[in-house]
Protein backbone atom coordinates (compact mmCIF):
# COMPACT_ATOMS: atom_id res chain seq x y z
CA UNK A 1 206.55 145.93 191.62
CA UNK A 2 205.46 149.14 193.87
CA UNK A 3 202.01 149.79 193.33
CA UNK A 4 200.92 153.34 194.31
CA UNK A 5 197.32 154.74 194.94
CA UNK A 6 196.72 157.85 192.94
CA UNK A 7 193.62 160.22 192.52
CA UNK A 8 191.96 160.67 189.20
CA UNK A 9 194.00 163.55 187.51
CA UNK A 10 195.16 164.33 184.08
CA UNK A 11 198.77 162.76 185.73
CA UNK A 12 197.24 159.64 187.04
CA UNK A 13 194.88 159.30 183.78
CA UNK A 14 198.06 159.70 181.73
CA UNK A 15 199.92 157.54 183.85
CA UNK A 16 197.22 154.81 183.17
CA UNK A 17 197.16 155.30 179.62
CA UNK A 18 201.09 154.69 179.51
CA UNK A 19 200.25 151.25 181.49
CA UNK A 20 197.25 150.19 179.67
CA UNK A 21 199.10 150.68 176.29
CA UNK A 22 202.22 149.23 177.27
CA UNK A 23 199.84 145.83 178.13
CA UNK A 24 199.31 146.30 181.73
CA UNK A 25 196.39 146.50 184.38
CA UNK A 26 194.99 149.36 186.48
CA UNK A 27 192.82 149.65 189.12
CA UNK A 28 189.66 152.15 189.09
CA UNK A 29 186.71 153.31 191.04
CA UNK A 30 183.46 152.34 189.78
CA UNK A 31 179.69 152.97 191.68
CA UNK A 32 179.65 149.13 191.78
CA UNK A 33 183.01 147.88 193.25
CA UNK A 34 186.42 148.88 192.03
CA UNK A 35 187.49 147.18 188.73
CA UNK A 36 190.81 145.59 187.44
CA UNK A 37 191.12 146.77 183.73
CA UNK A 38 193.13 146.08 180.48
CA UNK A 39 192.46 146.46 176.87
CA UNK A 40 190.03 143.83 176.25
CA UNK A 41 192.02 143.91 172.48
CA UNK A 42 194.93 142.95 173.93
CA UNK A 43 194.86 138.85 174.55
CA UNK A 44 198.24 138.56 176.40
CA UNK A 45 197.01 141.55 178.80
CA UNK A 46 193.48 140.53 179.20
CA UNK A 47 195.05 136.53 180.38
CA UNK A 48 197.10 138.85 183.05
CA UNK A 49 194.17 139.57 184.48
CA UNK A 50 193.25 136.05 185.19
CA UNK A 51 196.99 135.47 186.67
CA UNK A 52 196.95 138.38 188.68
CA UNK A 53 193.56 137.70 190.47
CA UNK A 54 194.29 133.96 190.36
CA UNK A 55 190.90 133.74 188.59
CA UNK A 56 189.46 130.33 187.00
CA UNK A 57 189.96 131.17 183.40
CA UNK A 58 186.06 130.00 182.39
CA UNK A 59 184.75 132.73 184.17
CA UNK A 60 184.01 135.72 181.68
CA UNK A 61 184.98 139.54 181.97
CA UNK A 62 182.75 142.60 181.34
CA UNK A 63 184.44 144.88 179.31
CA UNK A 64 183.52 148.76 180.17
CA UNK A 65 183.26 151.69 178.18
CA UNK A 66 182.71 155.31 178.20
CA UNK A 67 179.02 156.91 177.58
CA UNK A 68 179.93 157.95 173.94
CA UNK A 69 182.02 154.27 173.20
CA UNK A 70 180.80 152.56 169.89
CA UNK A 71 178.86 149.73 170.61
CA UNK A 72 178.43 148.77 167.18
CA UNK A 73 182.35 148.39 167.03
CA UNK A 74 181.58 145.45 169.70
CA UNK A 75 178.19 143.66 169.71
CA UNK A 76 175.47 142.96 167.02
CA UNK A 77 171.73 142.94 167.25
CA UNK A 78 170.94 144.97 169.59
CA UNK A 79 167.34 144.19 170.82
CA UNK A 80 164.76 147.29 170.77
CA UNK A 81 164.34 146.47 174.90
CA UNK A 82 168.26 146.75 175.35
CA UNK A 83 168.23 150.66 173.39
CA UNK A 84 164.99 151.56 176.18
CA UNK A 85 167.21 150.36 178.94
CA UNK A 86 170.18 151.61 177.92
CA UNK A 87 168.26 154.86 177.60
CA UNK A 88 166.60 154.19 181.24
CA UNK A 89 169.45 152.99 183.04
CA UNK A 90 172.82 153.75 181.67
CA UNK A 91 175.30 154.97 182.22
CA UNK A 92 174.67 152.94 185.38
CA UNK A 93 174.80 149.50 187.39
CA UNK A 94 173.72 147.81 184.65
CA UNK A 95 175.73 145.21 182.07
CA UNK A 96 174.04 143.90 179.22
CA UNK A 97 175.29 141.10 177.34
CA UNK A 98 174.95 140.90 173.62
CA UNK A 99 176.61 138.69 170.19
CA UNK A 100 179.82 139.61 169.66
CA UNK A 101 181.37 141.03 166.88
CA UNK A 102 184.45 138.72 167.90
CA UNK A 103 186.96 142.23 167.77
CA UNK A 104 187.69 142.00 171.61
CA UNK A 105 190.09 139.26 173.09
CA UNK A 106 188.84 135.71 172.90
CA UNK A 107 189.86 135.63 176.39
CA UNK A 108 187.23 138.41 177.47
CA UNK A 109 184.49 136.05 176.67
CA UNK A 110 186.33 132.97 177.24
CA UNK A 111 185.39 132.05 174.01
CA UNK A 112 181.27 132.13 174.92
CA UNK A 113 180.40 134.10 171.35
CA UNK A 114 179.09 136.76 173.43
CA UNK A 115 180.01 139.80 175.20
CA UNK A 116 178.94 141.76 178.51
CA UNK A 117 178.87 145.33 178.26
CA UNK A 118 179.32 147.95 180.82
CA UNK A 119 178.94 152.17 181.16
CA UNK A 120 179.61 152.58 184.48
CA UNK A 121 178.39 155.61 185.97
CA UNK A 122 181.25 156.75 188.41
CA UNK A 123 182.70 160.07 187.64
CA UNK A 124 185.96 158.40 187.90
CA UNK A 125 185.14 155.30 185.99
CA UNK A 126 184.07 158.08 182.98
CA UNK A 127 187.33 160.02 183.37
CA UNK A 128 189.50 156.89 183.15
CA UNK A 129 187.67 155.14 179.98
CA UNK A 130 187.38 158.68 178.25
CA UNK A 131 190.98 159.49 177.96
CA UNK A 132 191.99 155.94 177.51
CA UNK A 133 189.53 155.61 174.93
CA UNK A 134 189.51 151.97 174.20
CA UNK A 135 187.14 149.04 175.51
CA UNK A 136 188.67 148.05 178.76
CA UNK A 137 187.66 144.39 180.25
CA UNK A 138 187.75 144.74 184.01
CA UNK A 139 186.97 142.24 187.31
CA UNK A 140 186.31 143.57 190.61
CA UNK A 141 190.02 144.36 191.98
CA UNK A 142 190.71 141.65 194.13
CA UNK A 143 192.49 138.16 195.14
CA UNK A 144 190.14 135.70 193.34
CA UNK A 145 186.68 134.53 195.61
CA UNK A 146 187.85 137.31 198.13
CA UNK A 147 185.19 139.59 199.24
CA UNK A 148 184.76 142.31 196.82
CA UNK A 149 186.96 145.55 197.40
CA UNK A 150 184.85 148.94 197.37
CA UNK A 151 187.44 151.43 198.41
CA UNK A 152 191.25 151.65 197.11
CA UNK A 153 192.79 150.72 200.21
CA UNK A 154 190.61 147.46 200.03
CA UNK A 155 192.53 147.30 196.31
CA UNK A 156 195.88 147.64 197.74
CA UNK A 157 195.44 145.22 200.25
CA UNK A 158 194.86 142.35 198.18
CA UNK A 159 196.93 143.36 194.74
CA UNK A 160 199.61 145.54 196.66
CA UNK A 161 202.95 144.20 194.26
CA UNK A 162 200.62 142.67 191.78
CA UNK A 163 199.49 146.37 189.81
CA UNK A 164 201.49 149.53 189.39
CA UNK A 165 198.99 151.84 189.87
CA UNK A 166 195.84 152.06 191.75
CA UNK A 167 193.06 155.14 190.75
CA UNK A 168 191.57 156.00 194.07
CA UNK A 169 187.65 157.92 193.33
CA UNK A 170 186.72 157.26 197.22
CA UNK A 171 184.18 154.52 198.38
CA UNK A 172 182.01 152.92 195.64
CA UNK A 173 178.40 153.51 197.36
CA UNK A 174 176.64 151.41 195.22
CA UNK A 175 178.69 148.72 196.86
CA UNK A 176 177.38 144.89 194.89
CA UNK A 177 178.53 144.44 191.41
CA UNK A 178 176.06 145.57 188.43
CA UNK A 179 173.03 143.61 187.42
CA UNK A 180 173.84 141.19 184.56
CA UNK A 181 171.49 141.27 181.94
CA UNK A 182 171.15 138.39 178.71
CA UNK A 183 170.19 140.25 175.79
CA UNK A 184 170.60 137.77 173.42
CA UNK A 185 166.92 136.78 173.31
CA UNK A 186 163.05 138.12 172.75
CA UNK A 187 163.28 138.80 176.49
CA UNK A 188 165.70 139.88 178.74
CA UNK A 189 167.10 137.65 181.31
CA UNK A 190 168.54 138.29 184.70
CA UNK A 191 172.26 136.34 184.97
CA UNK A 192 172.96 137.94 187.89
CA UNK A 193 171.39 140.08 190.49
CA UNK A 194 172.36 143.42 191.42
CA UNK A 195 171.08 147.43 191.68
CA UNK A 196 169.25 147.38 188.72
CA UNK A 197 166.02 144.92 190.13
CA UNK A 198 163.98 142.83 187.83
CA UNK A 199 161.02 145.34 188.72
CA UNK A 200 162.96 148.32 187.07
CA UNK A 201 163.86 145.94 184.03
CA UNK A 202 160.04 145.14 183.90
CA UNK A 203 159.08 148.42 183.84
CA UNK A 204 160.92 149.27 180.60
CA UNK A 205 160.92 145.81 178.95
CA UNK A 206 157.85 144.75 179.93
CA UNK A 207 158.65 141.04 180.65
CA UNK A 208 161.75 139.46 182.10
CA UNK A 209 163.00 136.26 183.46
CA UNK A 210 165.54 135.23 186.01
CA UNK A 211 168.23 132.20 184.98
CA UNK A 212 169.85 130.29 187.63
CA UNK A 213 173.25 127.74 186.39
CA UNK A 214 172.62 124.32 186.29
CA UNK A 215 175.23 121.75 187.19
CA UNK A 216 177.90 121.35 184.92
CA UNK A 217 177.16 124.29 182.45
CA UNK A 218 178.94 126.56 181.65
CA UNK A 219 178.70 130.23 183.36
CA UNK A 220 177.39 133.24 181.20
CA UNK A 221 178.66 136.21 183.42
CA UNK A 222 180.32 136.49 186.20
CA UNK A 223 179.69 135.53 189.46
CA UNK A 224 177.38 132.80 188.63
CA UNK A 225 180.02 129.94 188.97
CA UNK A 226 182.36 130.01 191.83
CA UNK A 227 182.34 130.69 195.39
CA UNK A 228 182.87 135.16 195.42
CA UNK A 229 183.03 137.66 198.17
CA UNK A 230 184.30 135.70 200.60
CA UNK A 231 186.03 137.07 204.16
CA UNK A 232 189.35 135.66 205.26
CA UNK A 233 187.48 134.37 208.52
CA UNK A 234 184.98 132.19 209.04
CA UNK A 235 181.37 132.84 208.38
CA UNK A 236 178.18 131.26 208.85
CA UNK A 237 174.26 132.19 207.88
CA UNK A 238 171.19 132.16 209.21
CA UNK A 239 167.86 133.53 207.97
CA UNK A 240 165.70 135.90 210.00
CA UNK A 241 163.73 133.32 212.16
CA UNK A 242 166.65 131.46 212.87
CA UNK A 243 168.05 134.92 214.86
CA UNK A 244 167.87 133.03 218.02
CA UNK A 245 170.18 130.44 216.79
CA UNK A 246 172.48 132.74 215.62
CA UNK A 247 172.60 134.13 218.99
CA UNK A 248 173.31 131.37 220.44
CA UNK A 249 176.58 130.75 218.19
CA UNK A 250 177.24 134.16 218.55
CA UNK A 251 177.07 134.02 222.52
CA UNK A 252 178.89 130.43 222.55
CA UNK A 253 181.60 131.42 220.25
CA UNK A 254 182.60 134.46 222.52
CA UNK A 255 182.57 133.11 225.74
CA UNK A 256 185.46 130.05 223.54
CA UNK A 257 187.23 132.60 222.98
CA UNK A 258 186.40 132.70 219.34
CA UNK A 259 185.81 136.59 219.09
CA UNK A 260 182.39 136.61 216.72
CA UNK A 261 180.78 139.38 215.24
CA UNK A 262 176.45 139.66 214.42
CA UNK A 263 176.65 140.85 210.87
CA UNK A 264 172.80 142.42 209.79
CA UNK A 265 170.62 144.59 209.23
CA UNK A 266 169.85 147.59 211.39
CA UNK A 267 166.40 146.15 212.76
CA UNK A 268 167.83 142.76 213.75
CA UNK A 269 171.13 144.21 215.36
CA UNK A 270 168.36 146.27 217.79
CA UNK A 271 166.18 143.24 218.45
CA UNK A 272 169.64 140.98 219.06
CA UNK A 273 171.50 143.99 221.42
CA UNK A 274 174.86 142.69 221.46
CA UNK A 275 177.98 144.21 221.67
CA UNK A 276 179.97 142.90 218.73
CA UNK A 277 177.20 143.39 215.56
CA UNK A 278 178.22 144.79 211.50
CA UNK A 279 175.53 147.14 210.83
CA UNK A 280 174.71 147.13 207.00
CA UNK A 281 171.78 149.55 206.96
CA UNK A 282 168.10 149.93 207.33
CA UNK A 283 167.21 149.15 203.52
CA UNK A 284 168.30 147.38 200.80
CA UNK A 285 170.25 150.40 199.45
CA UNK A 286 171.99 150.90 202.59
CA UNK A 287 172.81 147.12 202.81
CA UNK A 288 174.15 146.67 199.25
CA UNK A 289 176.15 149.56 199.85
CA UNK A 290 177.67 148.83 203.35
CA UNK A 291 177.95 144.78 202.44
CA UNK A 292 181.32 144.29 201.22
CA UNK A 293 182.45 147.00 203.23
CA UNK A 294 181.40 145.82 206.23
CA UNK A 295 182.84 142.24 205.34
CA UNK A 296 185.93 143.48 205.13
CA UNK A 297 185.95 145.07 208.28
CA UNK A 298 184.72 141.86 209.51
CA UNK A 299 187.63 140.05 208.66
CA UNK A 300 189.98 142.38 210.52
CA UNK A 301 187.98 142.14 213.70
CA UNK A 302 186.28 138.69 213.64
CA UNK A 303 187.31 135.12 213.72
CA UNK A 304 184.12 134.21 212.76
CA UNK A 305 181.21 136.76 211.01
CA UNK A 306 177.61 135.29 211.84
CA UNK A 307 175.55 136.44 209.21
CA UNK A 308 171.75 137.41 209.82
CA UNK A 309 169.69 137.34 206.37
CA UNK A 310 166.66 140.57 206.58
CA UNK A 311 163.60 140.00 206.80
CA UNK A 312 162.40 141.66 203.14
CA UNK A 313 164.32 140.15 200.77
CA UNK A 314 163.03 141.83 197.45
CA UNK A 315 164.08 144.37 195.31
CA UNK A 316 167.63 144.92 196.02
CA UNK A 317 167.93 142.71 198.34
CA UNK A 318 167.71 140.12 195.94
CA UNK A 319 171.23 141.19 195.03
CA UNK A 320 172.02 141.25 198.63
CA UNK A 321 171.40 137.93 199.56
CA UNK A 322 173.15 136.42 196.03
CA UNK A 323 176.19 138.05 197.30
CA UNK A 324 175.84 137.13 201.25
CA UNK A 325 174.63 133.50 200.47
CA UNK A 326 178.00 133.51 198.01
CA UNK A 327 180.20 134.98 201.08
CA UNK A 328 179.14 132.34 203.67
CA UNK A 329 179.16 129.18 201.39
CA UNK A 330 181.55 126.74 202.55
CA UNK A 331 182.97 125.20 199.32
């Protein structure tokens, strides 16, 4: 299959529609990462996904739609708090899961009785879902547990052969996948971290509470499960006041010959002053944004990325450090 990288036109957009239709997967930009979509009606496309990413098939999509999409066509009982954040915070980084109506693929859900829905916020993302028009259940765009890909050439370099057509909208700046939000209760509960922080949910819902999986169950969105965003080197982590032992892997790793990389924030990289450092940022903004990015570029230079957690660790960072403490787990 030759799988081409396209901008978003009314050629590519047709082009996709043609694919999507026909039961196939497409590649778009979202502010988050870029996703891996079919029509979450379509079972037989939807289980494609799973094969193409090589993707455990108990870990649940998020279907995404446009800004005007139906959601009554989808979900049922929608909470009061889910309408104020939708009205807050969407379209945006921000996926709420609700009851399902049971009209999507049972493979969306993998058969869970709920559904996780997304608006993304990406000019792109809108283009693509407008003129396709249906609900479309998308991953992130890569080789399963591989580091997340936030620009189309990261796309093509893990599914080049695998997709026929990739929609380039340049790099996703958000940069860590969209907060995951239960709405199936009185309160709304974080499933998984991301740019929409448990302050801002506060804020509009008034309460909320943070889940974490507990052994054996089963996962309620994804990326609460497996080991995710993983480079194809090796990695390890250390928190702030364990910098000088990070240094000294860093410094004994080199002078092996094991070419190592410092990979942190922009305050530690100045305290650490060493040549070979991934700078993610000053803030937790910067950082989300730069993350996978800078993972990836990791992997082509590194044979082993020594991770440096920040100091702060709040707000978005919370996010951060669910997706670095993911990248540098070892099983």
């Amino acid at each position: 299959m030759n799988t081409v990288i396209l901008p978003v036109n009314e050629y590519s957009l047709g082009q996709s529609k043609k694919i999507i239709c026909g039961g196939g997967a497409v590649a778009f930009p979202t502010e988050t990462v870029y996703g891996l979509g079919a029509n979450a009606f379509d079972n037989s496309a939807v289980e494609n996904i799973f094969k193409i990413k090589g993707r455990p098939n108990d870990n649940p999509l998020i279907v995404h739609v446009h800004k005007d999409y139906d959601l009554s066509l989808l979900v049922k009982d929608i909470p009061d708090y889910a309408r104020a954040l939708s009205k807050a915070y969407l379209p945006g980084p921000l996926t709420m899961v609700f009851k399902s109506c049971g009209a999507v693929a049972s493979a969306v859900s993998c058969r869970l009785g709920t559904l996780a829905i997304r608006i993304p916020s990406h000019e792109g993302a809108q283009r693509f879902l407008e003129y396709i028009d249906l609900p479309i259940a998308a991953p992130s765009a890569n080789i399963s547990k591989h580091v997340s890909p936030v620009t189309a050439q990261h796309v093509y370099s893990d599914l080049n052969g695998k997709i026929e057509l990739i929609l380039d909208g340049g790099k996703s700046e958000g940069g860590i996948e969209s907060t995951v939000l239960d709405c199936t209760g009185e309160i709304p509960v974080i499933l998984r971290s991301g740019l929409i922080t448990r302050e801002m949910i506060e804020k509009v819902a008034g309460r909320c509470e943070q889940y974490f999986l507990k052994d054996g169950e089963r996962a309620r969105s994804p990326g609460m499960k497996y080991k995710h965003y993983s480079p194809n080197c090796k990695t390890m982590l250390f928190a702030f006041n364990e910098l000088q032992d990070a240094l000294y892997e860093y410094e004994k790793s080199n002078a092996e010959g094991v070419t190592a990389y410092l990979l942190c924030d922009d305050k530690t990289a100045q305290i650490a002053a060493v040549d070979k450092v991934l700078k993610l940022g000053k803030d937790g903004e910067e950082m989300a944004s730069n993350l996978y990015y800078k993972l990836r570029e990791g992997e082509e230079k590194a044979r082993l990325i020594i991770a440096v957690a920040p100091e702060n660790q709040n707000g978005v960072m919370e996010g951060v450090m669910n997706r670095l403490s993911k990248a540098c787990k070892n099983s």
